[in-house]
PDB file of N, CA and C in Angstrom:
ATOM      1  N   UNK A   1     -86.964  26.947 -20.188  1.00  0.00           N
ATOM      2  CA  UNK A   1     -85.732  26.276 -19.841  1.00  0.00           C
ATOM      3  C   UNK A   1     -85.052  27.058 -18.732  1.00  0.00           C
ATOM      4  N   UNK A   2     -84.241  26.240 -18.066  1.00  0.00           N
ATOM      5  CA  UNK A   2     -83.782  27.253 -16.680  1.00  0.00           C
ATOM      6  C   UNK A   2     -82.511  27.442 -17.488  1.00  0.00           C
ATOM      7  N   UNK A   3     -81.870  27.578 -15.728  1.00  0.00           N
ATOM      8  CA  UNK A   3     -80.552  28.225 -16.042  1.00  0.00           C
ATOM      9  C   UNK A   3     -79.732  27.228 -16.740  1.00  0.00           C
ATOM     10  N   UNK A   4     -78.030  27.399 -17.346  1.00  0.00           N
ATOM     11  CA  UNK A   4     -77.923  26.424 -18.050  1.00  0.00           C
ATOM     12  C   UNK A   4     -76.866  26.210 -16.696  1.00  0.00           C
ATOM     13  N   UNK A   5     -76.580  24.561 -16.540  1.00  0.00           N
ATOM     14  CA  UNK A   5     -75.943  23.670 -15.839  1.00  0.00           C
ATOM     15  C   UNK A   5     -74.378  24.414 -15.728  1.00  0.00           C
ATOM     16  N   UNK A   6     -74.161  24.408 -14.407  1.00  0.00           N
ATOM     17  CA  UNK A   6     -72.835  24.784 -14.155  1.00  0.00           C
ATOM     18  C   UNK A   6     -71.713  23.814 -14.933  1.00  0.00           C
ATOM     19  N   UNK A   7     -70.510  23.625 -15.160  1.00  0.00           N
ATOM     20  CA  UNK A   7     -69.764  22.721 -15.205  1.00  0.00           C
ATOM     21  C   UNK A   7     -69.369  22.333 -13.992  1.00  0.00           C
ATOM     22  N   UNK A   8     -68.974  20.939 -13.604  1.00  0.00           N
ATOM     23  CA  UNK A   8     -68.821  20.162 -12.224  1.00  0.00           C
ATOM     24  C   UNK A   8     -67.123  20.492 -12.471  1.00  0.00           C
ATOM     25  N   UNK A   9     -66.611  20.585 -11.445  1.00  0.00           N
ATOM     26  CA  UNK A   9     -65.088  20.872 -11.627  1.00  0.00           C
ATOM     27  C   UNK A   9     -64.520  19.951 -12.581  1.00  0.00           C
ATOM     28  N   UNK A  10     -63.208  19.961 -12.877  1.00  0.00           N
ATOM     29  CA  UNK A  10     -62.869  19.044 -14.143  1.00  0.00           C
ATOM     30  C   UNK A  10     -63.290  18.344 -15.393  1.00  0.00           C
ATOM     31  N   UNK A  11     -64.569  18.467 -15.324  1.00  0.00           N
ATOM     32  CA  UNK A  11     -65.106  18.120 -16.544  1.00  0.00           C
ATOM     33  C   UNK A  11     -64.605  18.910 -17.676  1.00  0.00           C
ATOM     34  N   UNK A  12     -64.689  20.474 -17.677  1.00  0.00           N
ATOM     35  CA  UNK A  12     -64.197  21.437 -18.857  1.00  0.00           C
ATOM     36  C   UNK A  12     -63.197  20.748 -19.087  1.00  0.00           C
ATOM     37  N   UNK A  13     -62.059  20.551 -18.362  1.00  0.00           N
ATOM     38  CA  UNK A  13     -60.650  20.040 -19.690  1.00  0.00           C
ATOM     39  C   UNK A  13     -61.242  18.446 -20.341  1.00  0.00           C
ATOM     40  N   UNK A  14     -62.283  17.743 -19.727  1.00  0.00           N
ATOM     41  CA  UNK A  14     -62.533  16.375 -20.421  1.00  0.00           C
ATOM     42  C   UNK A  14     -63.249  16.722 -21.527  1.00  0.00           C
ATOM     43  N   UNK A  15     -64.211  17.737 -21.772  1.00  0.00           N
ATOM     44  CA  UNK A  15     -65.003  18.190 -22.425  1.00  0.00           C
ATOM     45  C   UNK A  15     -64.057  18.693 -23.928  1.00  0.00           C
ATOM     46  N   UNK A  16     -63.560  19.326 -23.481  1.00  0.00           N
ATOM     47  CA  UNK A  16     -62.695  20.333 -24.585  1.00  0.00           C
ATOM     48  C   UNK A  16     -61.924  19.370 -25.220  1.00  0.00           C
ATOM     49  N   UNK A  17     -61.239  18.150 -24.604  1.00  0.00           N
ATOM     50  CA  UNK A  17     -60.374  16.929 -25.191  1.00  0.00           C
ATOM     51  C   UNK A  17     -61.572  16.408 -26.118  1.00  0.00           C
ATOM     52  N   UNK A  18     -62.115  16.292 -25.540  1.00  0.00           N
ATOM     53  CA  UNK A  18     -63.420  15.000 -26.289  1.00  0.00           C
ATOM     54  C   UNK A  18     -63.932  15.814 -27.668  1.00  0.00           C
ATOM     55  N   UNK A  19     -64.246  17.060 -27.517  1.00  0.00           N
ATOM     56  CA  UNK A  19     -64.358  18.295 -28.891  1.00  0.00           C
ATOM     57  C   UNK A  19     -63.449  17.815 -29.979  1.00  0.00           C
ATOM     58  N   UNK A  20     -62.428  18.109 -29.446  1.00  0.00           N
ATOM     59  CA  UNK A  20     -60.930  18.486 -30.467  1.00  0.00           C
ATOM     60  C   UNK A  20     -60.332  16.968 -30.901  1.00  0.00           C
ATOM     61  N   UNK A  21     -60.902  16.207 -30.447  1.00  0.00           N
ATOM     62  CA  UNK A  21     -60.605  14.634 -30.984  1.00  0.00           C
ATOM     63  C   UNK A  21     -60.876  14.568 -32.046  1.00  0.00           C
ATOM     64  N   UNK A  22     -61.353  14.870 -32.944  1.00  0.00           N
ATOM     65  CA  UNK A  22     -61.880  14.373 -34.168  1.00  0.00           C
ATOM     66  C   UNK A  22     -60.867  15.097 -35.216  1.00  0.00           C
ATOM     67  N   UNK A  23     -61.033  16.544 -34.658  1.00  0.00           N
ATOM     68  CA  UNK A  23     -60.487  17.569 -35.653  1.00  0.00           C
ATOM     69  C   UNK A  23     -59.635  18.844 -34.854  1.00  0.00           C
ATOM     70  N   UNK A  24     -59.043  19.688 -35.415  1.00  0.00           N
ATOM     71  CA  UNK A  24     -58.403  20.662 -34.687  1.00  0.00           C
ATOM     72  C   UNK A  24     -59.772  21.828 -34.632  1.00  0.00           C
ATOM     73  N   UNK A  25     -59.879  22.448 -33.692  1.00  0.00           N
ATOM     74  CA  UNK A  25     -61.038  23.618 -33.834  1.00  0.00           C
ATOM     75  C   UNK A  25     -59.912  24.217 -32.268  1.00  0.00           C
ATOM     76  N   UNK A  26     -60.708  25.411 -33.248  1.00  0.00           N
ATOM     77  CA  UNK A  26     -60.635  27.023 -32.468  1.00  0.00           C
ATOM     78  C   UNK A  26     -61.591  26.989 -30.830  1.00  0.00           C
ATOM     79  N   UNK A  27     -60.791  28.155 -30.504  1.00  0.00           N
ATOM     80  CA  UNK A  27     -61.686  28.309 -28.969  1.00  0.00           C
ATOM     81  C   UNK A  27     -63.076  28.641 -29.137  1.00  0.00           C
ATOM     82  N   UNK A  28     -63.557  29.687 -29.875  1.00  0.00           N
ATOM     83  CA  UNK A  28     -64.856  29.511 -30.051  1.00  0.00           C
ATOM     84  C   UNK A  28     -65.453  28.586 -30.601  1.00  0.00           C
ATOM     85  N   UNK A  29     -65.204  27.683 -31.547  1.00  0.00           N
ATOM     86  CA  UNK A  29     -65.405  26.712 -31.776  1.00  0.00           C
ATOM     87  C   UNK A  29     -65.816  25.783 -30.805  1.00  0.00           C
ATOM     88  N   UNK A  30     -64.784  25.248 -30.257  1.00  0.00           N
ATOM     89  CA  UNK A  30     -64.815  24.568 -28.754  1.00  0.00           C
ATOM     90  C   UNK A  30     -65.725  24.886 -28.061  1.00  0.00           C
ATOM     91  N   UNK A  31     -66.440  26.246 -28.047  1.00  0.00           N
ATOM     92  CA  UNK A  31     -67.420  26.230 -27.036  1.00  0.00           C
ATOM     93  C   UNK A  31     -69.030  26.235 -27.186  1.00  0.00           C
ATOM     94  N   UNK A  32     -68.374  26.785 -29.274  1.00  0.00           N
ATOM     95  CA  UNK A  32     -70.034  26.468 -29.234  1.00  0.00           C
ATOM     96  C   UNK A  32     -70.453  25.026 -29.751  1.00  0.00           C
ATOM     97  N   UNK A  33     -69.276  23.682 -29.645  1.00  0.00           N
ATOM     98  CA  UNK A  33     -69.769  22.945 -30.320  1.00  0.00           C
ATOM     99  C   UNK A  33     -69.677  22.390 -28.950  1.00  0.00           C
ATOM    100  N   UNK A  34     -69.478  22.354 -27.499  1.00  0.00           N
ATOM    101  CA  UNK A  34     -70.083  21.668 -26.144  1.00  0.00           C
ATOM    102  C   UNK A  34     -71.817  22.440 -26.033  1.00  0.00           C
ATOM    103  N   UNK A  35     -71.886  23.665 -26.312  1.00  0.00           N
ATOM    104  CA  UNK A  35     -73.574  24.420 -26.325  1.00  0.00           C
ATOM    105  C   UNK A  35     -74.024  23.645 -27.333  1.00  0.00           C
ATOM    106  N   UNK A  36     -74.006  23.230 -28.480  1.00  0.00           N
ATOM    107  CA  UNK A  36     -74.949  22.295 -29.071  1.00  0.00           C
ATOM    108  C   UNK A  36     -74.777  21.570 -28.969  1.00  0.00           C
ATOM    109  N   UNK A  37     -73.651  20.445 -28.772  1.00  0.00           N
ATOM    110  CA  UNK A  37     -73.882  18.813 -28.318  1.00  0.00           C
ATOM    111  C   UNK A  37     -75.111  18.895 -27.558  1.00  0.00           C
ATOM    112  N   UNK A  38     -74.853  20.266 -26.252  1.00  0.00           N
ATOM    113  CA  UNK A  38     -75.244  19.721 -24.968  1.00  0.00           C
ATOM    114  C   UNK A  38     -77.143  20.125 -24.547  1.00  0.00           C
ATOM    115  N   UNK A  39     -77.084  20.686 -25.838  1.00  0.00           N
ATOM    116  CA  UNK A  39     -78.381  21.226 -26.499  1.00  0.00           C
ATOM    117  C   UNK A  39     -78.688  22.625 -25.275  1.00  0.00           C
ATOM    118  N   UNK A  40     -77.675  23.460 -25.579  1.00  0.00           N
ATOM    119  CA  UNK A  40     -78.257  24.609 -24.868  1.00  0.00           C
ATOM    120  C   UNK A  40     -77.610  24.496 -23.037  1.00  0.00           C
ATOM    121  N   UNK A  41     -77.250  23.135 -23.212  1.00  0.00           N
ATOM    122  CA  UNK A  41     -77.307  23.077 -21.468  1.00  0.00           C
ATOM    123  C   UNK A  41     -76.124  23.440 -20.557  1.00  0.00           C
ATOM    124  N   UNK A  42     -75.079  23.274 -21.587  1.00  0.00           N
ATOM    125  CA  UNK A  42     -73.488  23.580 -21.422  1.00  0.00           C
ATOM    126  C   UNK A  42     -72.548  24.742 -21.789  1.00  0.00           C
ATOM    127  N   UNK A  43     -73.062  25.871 -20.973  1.00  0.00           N
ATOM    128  CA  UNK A  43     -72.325  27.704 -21.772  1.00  0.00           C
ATOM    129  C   UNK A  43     -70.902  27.300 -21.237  1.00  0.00           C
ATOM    130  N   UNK A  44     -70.241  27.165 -21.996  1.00  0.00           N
ATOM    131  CA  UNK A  44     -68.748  27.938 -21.379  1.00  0.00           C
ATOM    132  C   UNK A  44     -68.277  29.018 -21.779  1.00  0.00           C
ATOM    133  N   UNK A  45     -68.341  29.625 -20.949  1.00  0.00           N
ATOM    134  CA  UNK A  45     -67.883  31.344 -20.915  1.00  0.00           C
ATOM    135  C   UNK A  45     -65.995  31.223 -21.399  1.00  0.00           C
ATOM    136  N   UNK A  46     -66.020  32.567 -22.117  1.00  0.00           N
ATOM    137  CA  UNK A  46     -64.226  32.326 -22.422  1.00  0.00           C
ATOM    138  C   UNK A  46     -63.476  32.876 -20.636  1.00  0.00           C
ATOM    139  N   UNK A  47     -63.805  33.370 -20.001  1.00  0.00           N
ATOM    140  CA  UNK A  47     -63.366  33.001 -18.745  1.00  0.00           C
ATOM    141  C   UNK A  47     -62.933  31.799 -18.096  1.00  0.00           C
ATOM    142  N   UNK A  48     -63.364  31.024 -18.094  1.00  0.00           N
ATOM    143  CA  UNK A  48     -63.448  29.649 -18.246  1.00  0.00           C
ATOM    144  C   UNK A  48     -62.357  28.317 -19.344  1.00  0.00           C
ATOM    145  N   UNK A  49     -63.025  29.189 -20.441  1.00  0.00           N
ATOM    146  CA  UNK A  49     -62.384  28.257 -21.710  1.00  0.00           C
ATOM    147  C   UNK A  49     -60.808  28.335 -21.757  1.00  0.00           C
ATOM    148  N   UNK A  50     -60.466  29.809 -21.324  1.00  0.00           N
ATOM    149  CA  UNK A  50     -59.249  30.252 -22.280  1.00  0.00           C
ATOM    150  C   UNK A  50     -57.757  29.870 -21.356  1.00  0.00           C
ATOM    151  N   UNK A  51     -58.365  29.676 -19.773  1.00  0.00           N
ATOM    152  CA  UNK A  51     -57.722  29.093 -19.183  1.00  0.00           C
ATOM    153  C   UNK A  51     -56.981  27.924 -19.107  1.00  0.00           C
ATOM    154  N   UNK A  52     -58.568  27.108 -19.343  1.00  0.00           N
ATOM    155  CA  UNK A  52     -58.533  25.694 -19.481  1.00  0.00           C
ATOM    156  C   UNK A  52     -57.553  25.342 -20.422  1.00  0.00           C
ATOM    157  N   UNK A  53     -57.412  26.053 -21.800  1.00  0.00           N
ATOM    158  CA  UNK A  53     -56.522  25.522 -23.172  1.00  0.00           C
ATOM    159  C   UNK A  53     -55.695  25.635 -22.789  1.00  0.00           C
ATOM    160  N   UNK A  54     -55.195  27.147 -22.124  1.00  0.00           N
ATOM    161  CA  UNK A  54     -53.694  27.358 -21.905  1.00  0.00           C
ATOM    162  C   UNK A  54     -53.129  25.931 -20.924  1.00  0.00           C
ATOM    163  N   UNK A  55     -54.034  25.437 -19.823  1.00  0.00           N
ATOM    164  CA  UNK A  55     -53.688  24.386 -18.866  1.00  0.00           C
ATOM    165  C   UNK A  55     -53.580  23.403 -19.357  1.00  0.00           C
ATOM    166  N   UNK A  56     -54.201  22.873 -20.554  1.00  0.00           N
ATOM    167  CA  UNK A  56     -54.290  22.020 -21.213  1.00  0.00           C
ATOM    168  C   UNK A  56     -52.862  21.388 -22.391  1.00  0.00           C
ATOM    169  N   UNK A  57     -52.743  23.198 -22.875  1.00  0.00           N
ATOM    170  CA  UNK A  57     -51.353  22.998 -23.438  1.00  0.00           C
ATOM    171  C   UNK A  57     -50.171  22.840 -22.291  1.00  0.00           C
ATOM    172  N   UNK A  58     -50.128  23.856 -21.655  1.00  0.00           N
ATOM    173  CA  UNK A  58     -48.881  22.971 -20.511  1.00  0.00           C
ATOM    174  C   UNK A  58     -48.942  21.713 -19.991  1.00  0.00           C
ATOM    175  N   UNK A  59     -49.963  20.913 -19.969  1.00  0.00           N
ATOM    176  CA  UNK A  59     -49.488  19.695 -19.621  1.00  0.00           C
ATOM    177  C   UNK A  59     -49.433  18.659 -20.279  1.00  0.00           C
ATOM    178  N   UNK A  60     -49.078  19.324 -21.975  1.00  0.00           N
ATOM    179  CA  UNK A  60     -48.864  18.585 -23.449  1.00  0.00           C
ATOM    180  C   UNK A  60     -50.181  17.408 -23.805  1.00  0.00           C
ATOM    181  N   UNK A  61     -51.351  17.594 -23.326  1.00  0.00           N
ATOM    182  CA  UNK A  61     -52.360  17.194 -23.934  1.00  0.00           C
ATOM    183  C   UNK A  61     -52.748  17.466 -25.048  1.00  0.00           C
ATOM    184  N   UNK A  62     -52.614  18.760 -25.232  1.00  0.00           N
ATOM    185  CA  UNK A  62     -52.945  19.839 -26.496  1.00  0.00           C
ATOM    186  C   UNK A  62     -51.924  20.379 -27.224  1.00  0.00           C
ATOM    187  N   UNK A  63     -52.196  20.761 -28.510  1.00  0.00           N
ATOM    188  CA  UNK A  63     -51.205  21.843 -29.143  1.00  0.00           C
ATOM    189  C   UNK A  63     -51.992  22.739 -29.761  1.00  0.00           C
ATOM    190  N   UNK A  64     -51.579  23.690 -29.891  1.00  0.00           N
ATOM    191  CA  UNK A  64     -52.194  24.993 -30.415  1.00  0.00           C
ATOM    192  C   UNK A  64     -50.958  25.309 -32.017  1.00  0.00           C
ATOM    193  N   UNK A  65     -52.099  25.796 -33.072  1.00  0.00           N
ATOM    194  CA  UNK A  65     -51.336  26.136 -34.116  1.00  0.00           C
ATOM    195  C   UNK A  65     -52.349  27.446 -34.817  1.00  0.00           C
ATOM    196  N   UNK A  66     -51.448  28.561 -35.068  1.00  0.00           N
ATOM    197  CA  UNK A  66     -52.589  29.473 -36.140  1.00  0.00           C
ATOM    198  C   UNK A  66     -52.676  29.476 -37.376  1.00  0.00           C
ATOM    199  N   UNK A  67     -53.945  29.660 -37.772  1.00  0.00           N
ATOM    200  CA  UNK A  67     -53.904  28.623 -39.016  1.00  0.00           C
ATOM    201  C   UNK A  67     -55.440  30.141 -39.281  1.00  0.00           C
ATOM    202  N   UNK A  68     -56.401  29.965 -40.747  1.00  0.00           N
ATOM    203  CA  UNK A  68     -57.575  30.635 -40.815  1.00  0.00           C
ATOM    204  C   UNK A  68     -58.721  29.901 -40.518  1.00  0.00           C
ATOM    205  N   UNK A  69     -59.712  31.010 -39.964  1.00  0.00           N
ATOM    206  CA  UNK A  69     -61.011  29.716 -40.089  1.00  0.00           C
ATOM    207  C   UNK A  69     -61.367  30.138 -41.016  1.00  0.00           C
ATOM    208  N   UNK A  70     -63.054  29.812 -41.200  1.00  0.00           N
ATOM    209  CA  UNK A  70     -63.988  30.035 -42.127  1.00  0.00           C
ATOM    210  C   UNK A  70     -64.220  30.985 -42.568  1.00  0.00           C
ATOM    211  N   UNK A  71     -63.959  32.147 -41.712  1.00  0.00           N
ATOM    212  CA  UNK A  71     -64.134  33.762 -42.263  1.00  0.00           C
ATOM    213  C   UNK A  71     -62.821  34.558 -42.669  1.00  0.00           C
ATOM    214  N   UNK A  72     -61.587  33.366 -42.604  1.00  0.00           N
ATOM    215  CA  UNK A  72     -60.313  34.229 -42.973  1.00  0.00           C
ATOM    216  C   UNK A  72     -59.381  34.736 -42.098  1.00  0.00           C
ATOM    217  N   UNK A  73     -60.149  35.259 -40.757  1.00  0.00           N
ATOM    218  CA  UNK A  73     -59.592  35.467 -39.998  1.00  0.00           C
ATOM    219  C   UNK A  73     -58.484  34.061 -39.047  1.00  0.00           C
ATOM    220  N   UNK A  74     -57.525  35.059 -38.386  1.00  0.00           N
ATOM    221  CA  UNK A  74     -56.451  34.121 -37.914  1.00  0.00           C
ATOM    222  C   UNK A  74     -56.376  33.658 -36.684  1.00  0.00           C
ATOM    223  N   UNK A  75     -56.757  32.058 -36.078  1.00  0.00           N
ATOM    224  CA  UNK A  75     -56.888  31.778 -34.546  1.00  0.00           C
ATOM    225  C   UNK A  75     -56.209  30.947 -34.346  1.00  0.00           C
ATOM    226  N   UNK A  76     -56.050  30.559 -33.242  1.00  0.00           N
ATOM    227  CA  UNK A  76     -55.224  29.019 -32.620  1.00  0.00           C
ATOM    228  C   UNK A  76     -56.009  28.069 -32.955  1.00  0.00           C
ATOM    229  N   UNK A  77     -55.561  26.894 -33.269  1.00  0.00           N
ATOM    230  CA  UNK A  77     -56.668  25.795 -33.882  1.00  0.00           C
ATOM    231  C   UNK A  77     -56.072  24.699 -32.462  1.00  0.00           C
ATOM    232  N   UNK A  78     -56.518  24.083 -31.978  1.00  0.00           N
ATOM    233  CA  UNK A  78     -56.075  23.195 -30.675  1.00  0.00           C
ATOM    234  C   UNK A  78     -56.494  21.841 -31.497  1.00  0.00           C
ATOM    235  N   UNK A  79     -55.624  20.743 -31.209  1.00  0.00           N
ATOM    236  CA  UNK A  79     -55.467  19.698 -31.407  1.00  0.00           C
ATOM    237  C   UNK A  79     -54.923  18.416 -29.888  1.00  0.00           C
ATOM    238  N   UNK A  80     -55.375  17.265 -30.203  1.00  0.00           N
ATOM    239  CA  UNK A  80     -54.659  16.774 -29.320  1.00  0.00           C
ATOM    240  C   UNK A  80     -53.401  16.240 -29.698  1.00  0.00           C
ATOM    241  N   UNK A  81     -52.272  15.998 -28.381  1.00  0.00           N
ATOM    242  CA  UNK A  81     -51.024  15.316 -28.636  1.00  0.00           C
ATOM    243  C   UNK A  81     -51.407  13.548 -28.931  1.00  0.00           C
ATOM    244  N   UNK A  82     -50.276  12.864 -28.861  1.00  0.00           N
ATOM    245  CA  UNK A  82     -50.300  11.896 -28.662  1.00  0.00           C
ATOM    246  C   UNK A  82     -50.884  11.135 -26.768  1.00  0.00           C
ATOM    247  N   UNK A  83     -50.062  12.694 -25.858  1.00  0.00           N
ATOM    248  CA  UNK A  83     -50.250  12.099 -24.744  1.00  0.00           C
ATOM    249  C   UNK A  83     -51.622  12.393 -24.451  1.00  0.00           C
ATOM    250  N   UNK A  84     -52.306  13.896 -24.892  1.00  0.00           N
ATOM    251  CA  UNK A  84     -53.776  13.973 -24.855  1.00  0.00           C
ATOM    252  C   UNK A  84     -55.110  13.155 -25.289  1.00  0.00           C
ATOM    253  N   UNK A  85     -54.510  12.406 -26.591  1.00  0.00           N
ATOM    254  CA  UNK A  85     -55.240  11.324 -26.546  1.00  0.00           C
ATOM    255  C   UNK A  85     -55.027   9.959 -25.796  1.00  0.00           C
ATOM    256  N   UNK A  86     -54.308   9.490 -25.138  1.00  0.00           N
ATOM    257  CA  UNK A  86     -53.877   8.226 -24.487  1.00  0.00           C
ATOM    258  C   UNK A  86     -54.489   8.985 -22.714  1.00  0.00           C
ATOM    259  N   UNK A  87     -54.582  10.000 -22.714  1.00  0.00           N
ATOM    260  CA  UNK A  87     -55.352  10.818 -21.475  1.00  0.00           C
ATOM    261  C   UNK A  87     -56.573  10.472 -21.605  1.00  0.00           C
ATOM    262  N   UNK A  88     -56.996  10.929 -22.715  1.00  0.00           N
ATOM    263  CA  UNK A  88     -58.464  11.077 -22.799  1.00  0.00           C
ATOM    264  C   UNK A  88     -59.066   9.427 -22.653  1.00  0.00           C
ATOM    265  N   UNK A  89     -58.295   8.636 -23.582  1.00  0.00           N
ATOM    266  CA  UNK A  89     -59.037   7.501 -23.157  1.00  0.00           C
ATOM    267  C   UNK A  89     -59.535   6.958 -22.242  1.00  0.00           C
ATOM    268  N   UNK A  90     -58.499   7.158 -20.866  1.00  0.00           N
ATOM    269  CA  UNK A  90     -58.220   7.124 -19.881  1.00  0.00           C
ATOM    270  C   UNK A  90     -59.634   7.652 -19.094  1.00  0.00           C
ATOM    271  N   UNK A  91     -59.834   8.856 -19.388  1.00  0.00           N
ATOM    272  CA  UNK A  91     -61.116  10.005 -18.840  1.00  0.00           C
ATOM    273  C   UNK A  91     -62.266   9.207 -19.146  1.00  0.00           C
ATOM    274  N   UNK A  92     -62.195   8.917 -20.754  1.00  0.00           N
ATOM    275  CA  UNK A  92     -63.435   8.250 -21.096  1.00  0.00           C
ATOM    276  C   UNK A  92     -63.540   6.829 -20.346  1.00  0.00           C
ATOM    277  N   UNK A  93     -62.288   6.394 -19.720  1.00  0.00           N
ATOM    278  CA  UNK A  93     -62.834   4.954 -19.329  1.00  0.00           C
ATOM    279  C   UNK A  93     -63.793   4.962 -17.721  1.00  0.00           C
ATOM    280  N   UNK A  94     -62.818   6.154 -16.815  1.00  0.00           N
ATOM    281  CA  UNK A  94     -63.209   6.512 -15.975  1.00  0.00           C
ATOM    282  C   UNK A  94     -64.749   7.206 -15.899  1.00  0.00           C
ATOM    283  N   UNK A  95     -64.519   8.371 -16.272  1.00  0.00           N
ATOM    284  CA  UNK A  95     -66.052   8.255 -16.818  1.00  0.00           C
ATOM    285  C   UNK A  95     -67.453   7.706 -17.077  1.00  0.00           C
ATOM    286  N   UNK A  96     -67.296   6.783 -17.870  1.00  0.00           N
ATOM    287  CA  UNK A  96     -68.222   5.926 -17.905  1.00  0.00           C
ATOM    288  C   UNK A  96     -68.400   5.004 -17.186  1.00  0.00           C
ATOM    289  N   UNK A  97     -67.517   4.498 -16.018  1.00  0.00           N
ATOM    290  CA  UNK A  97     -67.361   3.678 -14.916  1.00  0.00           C
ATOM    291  C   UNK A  97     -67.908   4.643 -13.916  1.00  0.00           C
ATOM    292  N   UNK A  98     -67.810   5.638 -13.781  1.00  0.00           N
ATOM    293  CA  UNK A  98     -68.494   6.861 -12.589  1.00  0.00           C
ATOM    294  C   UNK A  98     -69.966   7.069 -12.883  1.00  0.00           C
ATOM    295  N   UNK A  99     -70.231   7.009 -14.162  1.00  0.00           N
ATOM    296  CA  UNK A  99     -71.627   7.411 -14.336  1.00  0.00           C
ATOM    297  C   UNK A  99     -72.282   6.592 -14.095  1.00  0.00           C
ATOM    298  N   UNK A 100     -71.896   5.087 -14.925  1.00  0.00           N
ATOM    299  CA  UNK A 100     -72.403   3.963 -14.732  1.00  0.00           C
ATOM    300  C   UNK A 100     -73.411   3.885 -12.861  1.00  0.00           C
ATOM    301  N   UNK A 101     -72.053   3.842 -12.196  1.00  0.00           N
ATOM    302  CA  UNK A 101     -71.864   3.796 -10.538  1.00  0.00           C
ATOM    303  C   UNK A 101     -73.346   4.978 -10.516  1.00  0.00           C
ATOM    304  N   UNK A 102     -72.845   5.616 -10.808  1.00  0.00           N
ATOM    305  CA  UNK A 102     -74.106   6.862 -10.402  1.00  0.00           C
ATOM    306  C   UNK A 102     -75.837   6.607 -10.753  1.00  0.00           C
ATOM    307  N   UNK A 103     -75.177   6.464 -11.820  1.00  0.00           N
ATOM    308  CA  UNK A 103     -76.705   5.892 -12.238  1.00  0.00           C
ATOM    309  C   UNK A 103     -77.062   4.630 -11.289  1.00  0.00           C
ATOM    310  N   UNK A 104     -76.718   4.035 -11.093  1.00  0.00           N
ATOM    311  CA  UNK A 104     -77.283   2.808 -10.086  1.00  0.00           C
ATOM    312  C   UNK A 104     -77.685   3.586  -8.740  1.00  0.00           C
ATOM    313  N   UNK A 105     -76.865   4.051  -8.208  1.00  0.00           N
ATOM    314  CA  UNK A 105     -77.644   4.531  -6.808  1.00  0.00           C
ATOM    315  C   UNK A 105     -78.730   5.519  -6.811  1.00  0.00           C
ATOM    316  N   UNK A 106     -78.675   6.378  -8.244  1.00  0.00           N
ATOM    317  CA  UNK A 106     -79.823   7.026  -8.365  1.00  0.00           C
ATOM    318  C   UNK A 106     -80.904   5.982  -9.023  1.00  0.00           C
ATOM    319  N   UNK A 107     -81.035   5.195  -9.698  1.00  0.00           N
ATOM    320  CA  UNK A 107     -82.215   4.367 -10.237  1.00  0.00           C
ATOM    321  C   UNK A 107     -82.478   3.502  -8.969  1.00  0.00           C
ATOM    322  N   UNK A 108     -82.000   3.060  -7.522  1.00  0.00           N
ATOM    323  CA  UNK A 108     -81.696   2.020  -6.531  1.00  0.00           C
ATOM    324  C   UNK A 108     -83.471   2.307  -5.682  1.00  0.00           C
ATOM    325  N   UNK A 109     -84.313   1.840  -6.003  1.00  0.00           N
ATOM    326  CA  UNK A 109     -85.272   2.000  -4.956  1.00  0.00           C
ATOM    327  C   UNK A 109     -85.323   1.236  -3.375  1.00  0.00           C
TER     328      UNK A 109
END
């Protein structure tokens, strides 16, 4: 297997929304559950990650609360707002209208 896939600019904050939709999870959390969705293909380094949340919480997409995980120990658990999810939909609609597009000119003989 090669190297693993850069992230394309902006994707990390769509990525990290789309994680934390279901449930509240932690930053490590967050990153190792984009490395196995993405089966190995998607590292996000906490360089990367820890930014993104903080950017994420200032522009009230997210909230952060400390709470325990699984081992007891004490982390920020990130959740989305109301406006982070009415965002995300948004991402996901776009999204799949971009890929869509993409995929056609790459399948276009």
């Amino acid at each position: 297997m090669g190297k693993p896939l850069d992230l394309v600019q902006g994707t990390l904050d769509f990525l990290i929304l789309k994680v934390i939709s279901l449930e509240p999870k932690h930053g490590w959390a967050i990153a190792k559950r984009i490395q196995q969705i993405s089966g190995d293909e998607l590292k996000v380094p906490q360089g990367s990650l820890y930014p993104a949340l903080h950017r994420l919480e200032q522009q009230g997409w997210i909230k952060a609360e400390w709470a325990a995980t699984e081992t007891g120990r004490e982390a920020k658990f990130y959740s989305l707002t109301r406006t982070g999810r009415g965002h995300l939909e948004r991402e996901l609609a776009n999204w799949e209208r971009l890929s869509s597009a993409i995929g056609l000119v790459v399948r276009a003989t």
